[in-house]
PDB file of N, CA and C in Angstrom:
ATOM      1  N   UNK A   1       4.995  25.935  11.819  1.00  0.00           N
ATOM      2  CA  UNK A   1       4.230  24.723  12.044  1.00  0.00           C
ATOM      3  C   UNK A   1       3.778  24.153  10.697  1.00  0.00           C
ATOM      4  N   UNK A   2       3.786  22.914  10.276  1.00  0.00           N
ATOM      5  CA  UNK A   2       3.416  21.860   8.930  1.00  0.00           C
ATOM      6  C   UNK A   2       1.905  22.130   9.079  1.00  0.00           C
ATOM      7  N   UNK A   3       1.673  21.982   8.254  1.00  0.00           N
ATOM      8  CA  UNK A   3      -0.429  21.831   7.552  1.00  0.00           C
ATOM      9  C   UNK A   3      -0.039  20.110   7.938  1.00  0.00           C
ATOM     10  N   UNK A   4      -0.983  19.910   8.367  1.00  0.00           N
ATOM     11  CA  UNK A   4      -1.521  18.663   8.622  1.00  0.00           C
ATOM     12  C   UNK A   4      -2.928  18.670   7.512  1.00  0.00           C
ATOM     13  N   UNK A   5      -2.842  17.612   6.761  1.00  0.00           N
ATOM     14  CA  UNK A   5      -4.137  17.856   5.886  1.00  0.00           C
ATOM     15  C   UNK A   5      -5.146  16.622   6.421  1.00  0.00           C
ATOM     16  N   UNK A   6      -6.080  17.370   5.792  1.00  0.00           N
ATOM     17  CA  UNK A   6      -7.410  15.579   6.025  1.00  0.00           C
ATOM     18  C   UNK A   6      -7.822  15.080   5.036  1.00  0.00           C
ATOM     19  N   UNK A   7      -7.909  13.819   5.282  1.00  0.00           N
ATOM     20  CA  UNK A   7      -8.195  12.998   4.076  1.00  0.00           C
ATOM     21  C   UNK A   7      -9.392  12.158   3.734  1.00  0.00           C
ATOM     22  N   UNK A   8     -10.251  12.492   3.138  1.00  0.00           N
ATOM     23  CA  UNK A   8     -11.332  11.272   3.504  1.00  0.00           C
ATOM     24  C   UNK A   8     -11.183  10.002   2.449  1.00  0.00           C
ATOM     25  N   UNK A   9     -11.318   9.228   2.605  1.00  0.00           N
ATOM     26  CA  UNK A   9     -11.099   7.627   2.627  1.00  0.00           C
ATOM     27  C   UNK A   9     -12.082   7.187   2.140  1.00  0.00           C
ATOM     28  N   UNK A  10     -12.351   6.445   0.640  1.00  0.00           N
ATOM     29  CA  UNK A  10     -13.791   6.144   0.321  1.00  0.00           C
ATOM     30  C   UNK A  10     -13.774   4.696  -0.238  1.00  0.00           C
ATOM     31  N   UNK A  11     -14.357   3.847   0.117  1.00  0.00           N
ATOM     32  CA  UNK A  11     -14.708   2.446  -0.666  1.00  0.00           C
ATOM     33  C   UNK A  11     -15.722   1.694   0.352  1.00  0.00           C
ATOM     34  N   UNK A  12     -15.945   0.440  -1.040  1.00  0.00           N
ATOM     35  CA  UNK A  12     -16.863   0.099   0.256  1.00  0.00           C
ATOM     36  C   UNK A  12     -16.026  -1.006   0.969  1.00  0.00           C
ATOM     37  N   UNK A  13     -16.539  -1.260   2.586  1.00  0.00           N
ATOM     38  CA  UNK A  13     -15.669  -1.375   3.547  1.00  0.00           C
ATOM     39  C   UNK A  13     -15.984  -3.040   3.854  1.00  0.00           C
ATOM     40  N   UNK A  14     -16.470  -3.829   4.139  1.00  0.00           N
ATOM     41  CA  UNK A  14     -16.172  -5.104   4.463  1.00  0.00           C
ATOM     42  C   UNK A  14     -15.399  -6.112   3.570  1.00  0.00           C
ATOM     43  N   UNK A  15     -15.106  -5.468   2.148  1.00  0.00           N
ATOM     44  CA  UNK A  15     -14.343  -6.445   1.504  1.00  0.00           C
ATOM     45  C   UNK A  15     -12.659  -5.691   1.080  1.00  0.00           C
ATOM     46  N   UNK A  16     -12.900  -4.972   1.652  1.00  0.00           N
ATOM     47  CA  UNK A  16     -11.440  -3.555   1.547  1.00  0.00           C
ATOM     48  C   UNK A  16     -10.974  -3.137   2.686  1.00  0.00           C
ATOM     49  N   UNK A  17     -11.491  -4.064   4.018  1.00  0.00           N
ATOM     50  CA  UNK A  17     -10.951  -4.009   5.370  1.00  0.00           C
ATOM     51  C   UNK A  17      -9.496  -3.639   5.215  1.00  0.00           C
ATOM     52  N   UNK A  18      -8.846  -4.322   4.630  1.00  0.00           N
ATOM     53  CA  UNK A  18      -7.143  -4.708   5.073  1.00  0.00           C
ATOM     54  C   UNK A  18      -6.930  -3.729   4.399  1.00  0.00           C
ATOM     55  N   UNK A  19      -7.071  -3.205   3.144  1.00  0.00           N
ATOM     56  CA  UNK A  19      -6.758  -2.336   2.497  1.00  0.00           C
ATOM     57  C   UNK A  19      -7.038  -0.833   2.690  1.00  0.00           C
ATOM     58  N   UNK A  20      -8.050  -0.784   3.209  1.00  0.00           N
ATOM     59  CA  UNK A  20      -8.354   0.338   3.788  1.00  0.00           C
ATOM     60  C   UNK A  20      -7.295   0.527   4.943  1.00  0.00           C
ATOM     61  N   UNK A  21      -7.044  -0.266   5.806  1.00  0.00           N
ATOM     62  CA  UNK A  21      -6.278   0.218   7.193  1.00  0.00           C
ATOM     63  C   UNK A  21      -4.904   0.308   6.538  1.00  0.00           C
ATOM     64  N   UNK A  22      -4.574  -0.368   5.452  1.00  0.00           N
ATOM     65  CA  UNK A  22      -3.112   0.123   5.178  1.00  0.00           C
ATOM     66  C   UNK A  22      -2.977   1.191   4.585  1.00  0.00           C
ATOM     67  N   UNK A  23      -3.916   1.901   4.139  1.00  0.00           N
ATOM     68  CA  UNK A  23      -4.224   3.031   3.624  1.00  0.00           C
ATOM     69  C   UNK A  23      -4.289   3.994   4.384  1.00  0.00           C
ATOM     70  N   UNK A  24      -4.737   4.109   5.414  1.00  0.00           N
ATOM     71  CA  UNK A  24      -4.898   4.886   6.535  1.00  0.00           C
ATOM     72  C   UNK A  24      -3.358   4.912   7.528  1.00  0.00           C
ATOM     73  N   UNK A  25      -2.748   3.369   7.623  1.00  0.00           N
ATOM     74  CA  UNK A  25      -1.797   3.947   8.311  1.00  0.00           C
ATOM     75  C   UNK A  25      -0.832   4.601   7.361  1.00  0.00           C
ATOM     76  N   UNK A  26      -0.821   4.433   6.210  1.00  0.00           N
ATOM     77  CA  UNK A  26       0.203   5.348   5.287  1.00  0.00           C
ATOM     78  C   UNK A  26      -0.267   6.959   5.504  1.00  0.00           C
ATOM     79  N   UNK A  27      -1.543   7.140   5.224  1.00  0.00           N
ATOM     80  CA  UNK A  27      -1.853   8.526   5.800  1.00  0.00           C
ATOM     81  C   UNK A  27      -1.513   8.944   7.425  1.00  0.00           C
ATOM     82  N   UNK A  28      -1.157   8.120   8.188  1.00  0.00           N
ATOM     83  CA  UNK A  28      -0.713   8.754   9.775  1.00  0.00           C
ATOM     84  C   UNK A  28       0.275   8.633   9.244  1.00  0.00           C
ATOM     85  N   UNK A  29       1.276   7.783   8.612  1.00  0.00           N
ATOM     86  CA  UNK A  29       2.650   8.165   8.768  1.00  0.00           C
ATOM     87  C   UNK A  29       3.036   9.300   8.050  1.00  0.00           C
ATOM     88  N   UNK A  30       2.056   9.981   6.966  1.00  0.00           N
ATOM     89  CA  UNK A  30       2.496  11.494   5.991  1.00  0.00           C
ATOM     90  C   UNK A  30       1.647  12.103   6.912  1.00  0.00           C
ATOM     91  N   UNK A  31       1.582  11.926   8.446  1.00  0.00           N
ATOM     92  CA  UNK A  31       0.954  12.562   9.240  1.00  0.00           C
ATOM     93  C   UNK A  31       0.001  13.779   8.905  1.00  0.00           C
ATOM     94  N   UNK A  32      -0.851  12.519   8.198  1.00  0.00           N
ATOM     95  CA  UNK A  32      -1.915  13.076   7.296  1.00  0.00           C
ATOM     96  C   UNK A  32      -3.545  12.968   8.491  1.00  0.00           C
ATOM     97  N   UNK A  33      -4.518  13.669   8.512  1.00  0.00           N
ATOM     98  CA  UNK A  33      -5.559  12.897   9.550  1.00  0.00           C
ATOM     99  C   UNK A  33      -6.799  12.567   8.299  1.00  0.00           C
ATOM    100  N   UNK A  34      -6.647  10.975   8.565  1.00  0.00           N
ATOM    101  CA  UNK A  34      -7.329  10.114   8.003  1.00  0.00           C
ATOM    102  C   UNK A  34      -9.077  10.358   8.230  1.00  0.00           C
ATOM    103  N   UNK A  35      -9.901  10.427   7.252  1.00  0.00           N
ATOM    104  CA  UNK A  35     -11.611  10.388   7.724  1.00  0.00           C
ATOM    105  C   UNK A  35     -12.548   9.518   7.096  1.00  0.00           C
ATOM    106  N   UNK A  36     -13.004   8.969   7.233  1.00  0.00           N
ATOM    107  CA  UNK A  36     -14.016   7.833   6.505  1.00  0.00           C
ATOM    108  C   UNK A  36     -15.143   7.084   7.136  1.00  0.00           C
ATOM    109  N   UNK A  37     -15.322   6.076   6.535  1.00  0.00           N
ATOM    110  CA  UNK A  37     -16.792   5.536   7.535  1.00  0.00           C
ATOM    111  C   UNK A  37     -16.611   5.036   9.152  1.00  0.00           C
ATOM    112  N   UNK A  38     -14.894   4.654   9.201  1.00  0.00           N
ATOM    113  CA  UNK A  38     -14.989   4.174  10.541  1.00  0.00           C
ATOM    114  C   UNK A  38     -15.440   5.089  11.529  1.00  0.00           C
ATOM    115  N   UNK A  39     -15.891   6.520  11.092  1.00  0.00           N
ATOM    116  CA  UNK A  39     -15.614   7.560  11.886  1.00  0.00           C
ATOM    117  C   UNK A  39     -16.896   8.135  11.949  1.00  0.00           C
ATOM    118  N   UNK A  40     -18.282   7.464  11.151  1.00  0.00           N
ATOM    119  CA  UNK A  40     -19.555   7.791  10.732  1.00  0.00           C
ATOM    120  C   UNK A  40     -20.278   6.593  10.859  1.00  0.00           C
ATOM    121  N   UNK A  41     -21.475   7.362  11.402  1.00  0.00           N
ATOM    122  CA  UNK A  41     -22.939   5.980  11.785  1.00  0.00           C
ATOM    123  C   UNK A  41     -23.279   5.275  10.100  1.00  0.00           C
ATOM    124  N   UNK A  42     -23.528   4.023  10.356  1.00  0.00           N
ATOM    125  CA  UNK A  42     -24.423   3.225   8.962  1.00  0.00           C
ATOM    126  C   UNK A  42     -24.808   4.164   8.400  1.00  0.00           C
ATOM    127  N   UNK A  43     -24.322   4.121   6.684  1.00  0.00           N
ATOM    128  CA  UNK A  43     -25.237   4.477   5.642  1.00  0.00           C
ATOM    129  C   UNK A  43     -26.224   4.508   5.525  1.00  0.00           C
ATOM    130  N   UNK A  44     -26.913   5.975   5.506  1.00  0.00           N
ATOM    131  CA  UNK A  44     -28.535   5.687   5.518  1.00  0.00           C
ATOM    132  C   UNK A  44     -28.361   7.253   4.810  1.00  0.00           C
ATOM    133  N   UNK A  45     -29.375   7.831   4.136  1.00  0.00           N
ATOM    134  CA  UNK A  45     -30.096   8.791   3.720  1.00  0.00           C
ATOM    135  C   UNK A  45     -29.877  10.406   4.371  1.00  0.00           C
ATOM    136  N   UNK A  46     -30.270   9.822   5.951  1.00  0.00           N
ATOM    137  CA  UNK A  46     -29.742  10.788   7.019  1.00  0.00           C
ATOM    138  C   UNK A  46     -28.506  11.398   7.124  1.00  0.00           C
ATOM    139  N   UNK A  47     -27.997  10.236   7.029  1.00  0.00           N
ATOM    140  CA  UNK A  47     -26.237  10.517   7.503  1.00  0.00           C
ATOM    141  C   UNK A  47     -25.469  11.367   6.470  1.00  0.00           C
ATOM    142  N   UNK A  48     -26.300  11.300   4.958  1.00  0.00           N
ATOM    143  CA  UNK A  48     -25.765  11.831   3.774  1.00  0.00           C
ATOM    144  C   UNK A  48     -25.030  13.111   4.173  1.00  0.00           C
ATOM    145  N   UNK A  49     -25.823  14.379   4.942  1.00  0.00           N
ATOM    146  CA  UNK A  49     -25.505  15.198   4.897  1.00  0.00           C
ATOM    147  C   UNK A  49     -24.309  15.178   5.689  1.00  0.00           C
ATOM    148  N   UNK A  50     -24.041  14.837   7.245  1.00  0.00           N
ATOM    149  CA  UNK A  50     -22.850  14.400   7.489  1.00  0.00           C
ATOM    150  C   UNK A  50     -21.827  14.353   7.060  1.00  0.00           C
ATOM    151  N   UNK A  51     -22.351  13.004   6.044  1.00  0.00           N
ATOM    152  CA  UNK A  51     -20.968  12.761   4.928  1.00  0.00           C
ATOM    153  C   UNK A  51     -20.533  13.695   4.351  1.00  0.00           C
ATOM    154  N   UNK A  52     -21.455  14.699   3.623  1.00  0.00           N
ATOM    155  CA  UNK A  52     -21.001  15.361   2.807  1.00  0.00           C
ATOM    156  C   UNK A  52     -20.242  16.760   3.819  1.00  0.00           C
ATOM    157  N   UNK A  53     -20.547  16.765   5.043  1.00  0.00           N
ATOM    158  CA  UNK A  53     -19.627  17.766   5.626  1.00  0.00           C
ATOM    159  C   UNK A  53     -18.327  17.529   5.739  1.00  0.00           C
ATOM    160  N   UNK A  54     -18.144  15.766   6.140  1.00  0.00           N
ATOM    161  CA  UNK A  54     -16.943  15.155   6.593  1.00  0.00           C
ATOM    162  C   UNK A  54     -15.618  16.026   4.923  1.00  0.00           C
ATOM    163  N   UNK A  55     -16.935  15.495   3.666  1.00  0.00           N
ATOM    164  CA  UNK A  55     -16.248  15.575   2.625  1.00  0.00           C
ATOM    165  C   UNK A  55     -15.446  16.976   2.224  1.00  0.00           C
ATOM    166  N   UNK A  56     -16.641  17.757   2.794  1.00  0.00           N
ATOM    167  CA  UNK A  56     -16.144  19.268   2.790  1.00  0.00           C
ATOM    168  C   UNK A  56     -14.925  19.894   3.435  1.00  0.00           C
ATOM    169  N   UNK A  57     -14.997  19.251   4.290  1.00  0.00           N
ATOM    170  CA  UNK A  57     -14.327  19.764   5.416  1.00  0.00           C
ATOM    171  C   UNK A  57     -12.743  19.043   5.263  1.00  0.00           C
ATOM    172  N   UNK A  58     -12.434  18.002   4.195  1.00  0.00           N
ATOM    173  CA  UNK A  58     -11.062  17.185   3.912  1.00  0.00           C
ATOM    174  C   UNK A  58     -10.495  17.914   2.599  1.00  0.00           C
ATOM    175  N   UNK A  59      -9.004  18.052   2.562  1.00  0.00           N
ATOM    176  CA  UNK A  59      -8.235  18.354   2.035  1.00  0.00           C
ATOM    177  C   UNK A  59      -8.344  17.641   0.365  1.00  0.00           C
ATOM    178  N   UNK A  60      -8.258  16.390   1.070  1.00  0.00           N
ATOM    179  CA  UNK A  60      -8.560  15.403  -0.439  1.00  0.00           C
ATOM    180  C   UNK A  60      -9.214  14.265   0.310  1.00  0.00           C
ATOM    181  N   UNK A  61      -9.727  13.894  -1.363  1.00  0.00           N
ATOM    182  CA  UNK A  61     -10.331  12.546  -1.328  1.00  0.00           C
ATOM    183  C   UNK A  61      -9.896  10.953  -2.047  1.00  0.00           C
ATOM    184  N   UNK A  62      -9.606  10.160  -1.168  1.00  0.00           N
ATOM    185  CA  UNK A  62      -9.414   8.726  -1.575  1.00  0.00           C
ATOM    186  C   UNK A  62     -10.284   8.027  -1.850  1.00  0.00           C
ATOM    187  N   UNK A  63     -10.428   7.259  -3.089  1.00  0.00           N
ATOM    188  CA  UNK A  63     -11.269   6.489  -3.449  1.00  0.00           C
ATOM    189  C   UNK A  63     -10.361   5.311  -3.620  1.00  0.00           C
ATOM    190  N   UNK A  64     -10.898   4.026  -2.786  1.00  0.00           N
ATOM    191  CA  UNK A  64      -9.978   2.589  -3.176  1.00  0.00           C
ATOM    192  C   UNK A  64     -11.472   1.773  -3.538  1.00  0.00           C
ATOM    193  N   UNK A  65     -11.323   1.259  -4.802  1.00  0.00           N
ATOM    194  CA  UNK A  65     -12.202   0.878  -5.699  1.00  0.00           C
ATOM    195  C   UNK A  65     -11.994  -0.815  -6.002  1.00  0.00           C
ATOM    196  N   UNK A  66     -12.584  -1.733  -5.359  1.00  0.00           N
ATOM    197  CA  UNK A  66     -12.791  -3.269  -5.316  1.00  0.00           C
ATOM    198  C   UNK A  66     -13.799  -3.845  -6.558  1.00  0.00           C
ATOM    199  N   UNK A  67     -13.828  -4.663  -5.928  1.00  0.00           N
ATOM    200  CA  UNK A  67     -14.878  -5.814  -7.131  1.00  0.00           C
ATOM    201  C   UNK A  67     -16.129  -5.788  -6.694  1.00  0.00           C
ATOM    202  N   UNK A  68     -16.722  -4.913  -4.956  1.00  0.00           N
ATOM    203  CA  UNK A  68     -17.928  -4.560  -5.075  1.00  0.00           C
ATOM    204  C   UNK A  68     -18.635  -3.466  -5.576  1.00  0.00           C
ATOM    205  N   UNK A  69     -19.756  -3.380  -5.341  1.00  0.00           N
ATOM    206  CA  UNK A  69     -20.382  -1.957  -5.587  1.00  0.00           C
ATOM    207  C   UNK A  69     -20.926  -1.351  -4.407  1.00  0.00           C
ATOM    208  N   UNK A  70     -21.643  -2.048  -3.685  1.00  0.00           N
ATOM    209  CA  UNK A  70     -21.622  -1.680  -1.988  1.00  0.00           C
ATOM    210  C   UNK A  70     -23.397  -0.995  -1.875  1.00  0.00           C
ATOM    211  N   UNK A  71     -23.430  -1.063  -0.590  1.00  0.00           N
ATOM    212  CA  UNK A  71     -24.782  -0.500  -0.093  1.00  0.00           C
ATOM    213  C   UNK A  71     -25.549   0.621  -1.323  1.00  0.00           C
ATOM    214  N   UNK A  72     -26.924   0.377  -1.691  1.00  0.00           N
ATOM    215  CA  UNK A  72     -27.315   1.459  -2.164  1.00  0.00           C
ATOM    216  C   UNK A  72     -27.889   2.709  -1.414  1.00  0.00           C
ATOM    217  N   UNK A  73     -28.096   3.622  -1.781  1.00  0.00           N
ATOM    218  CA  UNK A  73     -28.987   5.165  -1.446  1.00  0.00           C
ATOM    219  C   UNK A  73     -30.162   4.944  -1.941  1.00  0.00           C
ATOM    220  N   UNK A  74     -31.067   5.545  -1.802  1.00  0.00           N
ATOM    221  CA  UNK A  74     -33.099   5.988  -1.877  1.00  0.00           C
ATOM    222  C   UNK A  74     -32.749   5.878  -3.562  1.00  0.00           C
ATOM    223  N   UNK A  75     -31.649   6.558  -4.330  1.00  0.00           N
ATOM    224  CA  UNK A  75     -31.655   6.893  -5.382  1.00  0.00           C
ATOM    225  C   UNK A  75     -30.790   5.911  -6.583  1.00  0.00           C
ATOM    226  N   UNK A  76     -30.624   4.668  -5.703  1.00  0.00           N
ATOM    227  CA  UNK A  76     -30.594   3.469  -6.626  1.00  0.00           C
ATOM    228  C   UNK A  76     -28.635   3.625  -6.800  1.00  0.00           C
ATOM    229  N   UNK A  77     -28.176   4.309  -6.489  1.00  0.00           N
ATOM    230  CA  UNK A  77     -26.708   4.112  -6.670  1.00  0.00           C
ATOM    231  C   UNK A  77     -25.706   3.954  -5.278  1.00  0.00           C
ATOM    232  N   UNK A  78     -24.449   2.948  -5.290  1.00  0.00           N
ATOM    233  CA  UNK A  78     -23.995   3.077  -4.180  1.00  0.00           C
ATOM    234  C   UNK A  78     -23.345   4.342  -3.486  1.00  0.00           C
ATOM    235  N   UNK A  79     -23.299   4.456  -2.058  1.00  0.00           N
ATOM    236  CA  UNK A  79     -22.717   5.444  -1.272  1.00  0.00           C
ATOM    237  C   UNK A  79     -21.747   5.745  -1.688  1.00  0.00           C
ATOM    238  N   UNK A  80     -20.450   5.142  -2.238  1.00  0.00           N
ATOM    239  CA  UNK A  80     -19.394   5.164  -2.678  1.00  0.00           C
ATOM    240  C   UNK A  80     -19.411   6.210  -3.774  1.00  0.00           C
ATOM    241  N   UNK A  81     -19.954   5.407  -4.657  1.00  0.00           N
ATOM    242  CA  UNK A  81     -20.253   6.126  -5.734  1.00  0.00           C
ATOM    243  C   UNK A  81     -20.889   8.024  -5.757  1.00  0.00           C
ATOM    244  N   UNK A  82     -21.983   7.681  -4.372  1.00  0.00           N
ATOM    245  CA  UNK A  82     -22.244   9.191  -4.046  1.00  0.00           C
ATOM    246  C   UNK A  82     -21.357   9.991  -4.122  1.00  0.00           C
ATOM    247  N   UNK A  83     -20.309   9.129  -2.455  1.00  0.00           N
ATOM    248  CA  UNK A  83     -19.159   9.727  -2.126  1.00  0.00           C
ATOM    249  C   UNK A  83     -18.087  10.961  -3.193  1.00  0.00           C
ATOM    250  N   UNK A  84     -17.857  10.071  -4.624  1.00  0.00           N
ATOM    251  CA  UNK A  84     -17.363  10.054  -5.568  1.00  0.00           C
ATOM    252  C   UNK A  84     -17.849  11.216  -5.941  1.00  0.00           C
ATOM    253  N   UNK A  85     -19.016  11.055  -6.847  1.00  0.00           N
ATOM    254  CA  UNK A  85     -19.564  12.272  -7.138  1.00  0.00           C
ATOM    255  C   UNK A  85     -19.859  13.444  -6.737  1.00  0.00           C
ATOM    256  N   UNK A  86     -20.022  13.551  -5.351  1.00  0.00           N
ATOM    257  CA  UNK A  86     -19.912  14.722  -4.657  1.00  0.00           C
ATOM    258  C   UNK A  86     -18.364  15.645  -4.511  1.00  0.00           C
ATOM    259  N   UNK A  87     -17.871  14.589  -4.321  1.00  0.00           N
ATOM    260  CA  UNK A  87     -16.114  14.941  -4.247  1.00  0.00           C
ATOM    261  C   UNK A  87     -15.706  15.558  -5.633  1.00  0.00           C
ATOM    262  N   UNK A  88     -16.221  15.272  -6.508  1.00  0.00           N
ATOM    263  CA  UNK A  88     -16.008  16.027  -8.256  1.00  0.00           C
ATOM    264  C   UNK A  88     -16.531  17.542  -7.920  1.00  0.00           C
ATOM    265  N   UNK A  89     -17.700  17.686  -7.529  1.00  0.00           N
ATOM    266  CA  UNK A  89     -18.389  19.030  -7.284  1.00  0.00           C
ATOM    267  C   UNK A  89     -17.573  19.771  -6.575  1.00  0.00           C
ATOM    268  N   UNK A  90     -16.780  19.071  -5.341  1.00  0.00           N
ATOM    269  CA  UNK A  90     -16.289  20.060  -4.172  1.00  0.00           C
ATOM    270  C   UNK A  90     -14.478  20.224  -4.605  1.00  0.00           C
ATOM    271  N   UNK A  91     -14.302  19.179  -5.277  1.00  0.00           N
ATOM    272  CA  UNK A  91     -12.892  19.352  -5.586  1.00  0.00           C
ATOM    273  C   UNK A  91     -11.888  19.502  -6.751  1.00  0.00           C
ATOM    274  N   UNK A  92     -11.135  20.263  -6.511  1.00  0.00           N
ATOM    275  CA  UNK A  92     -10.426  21.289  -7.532  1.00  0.00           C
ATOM    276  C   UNK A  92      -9.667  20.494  -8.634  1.00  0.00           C
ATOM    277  N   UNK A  93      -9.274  19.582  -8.397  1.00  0.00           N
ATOM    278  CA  UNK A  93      -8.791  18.418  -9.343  1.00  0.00           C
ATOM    279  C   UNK A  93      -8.609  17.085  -8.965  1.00  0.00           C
ATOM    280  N   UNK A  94      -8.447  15.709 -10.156  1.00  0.00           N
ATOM    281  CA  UNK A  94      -8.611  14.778  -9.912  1.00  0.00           C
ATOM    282  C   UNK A  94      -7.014  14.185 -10.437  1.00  0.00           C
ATOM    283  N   UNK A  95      -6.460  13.376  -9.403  1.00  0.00           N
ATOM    284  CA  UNK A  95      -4.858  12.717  -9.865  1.00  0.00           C
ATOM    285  C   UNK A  95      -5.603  11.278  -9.313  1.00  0.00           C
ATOM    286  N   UNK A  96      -5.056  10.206 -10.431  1.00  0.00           N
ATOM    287  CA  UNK A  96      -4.840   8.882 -10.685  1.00  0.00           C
ATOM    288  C   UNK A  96      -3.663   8.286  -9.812  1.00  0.00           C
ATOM    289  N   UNK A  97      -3.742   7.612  -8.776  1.00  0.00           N
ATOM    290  CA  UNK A  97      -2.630   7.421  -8.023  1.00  0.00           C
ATOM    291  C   UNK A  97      -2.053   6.104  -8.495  1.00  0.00           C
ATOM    292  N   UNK A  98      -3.021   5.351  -8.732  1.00  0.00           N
ATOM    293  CA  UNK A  98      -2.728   3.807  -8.773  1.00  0.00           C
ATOM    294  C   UNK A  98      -4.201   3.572  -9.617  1.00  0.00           C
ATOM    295  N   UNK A  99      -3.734   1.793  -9.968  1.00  0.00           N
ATOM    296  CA  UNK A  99      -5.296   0.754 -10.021  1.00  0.00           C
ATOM    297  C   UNK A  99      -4.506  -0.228  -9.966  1.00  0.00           C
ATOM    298  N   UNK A 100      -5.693  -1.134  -9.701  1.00  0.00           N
ATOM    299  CA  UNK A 100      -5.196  -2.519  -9.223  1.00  0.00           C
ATOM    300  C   UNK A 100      -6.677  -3.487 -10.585  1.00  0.00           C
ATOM    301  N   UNK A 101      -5.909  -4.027 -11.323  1.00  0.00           N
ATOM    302  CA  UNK A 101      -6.865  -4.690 -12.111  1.00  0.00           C
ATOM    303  C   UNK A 101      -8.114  -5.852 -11.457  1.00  0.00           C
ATOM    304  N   UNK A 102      -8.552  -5.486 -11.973  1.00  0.00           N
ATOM    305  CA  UNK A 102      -9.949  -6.190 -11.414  1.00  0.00           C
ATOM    306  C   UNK A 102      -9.670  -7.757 -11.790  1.00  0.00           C
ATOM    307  N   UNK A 103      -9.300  -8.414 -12.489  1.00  0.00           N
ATOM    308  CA  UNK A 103      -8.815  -9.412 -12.898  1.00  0.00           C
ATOM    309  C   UNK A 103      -8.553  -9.868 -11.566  1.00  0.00           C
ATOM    310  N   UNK A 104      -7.948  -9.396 -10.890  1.00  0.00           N
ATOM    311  CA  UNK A 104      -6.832  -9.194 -10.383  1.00  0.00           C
ATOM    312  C   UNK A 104      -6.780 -10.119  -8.716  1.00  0.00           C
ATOM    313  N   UNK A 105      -7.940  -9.151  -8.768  1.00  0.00           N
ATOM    314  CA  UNK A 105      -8.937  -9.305  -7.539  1.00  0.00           C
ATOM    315  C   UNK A 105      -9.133 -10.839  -6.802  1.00  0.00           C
ATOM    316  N   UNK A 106      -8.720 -11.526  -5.609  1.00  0.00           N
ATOM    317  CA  UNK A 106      -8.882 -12.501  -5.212  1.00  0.00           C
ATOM    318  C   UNK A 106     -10.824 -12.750  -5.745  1.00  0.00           C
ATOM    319  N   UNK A 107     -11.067 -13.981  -5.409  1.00  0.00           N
ATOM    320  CA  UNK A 107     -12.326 -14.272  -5.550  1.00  0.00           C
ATOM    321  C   UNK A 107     -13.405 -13.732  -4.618  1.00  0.00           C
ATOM    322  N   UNK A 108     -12.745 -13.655  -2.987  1.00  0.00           N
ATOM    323  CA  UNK A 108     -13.759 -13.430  -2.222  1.00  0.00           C
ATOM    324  C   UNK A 108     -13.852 -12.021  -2.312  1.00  0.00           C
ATOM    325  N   UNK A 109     -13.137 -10.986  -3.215  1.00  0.00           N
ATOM    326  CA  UNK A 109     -12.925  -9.643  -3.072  1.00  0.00           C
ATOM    327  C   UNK A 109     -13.982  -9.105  -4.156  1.00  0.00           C
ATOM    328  N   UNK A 110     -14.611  -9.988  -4.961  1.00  0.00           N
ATOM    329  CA  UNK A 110     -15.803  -9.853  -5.903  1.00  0.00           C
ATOM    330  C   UNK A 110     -16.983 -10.009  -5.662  1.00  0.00           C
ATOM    331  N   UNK A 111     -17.288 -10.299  -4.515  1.00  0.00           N
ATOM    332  CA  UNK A 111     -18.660 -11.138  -4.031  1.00  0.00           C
ATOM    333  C   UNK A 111     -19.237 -10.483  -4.762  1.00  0.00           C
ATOM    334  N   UNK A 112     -20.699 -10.917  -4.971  1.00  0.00           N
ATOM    335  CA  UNK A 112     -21.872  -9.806  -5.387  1.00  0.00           C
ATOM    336  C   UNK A 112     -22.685  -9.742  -4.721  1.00  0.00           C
ATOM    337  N   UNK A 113     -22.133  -9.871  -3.123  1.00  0.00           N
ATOM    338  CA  UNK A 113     -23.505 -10.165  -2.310  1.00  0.00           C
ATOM    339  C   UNK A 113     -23.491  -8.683  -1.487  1.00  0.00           C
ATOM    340  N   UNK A 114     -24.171  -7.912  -1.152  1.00  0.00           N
ATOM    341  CA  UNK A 114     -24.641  -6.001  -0.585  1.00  0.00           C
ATOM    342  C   UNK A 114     -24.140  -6.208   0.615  1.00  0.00           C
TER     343      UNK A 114
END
């Protein structure tokens, strides 16, 4: 029988909609099982620990990185960014898959609005 691995999925999500789901269906088709916020209550403080099980508990971690910065935490930095940093602590190494230049970025994909 194949390892099916899990993946958790990190950015922030209303301006990385499309990108996120194409991301995810590339992970069902390496019949990979996809995990991320669609799969977790609003960012809040509470939920942290959650997250950080979801994080534990995945094979690897995806970070798709936009022109926002996204919701903050109690501790002044975004979830994402948490996300990020926690994933350094729990995981064994870091590979560069891609970037997409920020330049790059349509206009509405920069907002600066939370």
């Amino acid at each position: 029988m194949n390892r099916r691995y899990q993946v958790f999925l990190s950015s922030t999500y209303d301006d990385l909609k499309e990108e996120r789901l194409e991301v995810i269906k590339a992970l069902l088709e390496l019949d990979c099982i996809p995990c991320g916020m669609e799969y977790f209550p609003a960012a809040s403080e509470e939920s942290w620990s959650y997250i950080k099980s979801l994080i534990d508990d995945c094979d690897y971690y995806v970070v798709i990185i936009g022109g926002r910065y996204g919701s903050l935490t109690q501790d002044g930095i975004g979830f994402t960014q948490k996300e990020y940093e926690y994933s350094l602590t729990e995981l064994w190494s870091l590979t560069k898959l891609g970037e997409k230049k920020m330049f790059a970025l349509r206009a509405v994909k920069k907002s600066a609005k939370k």
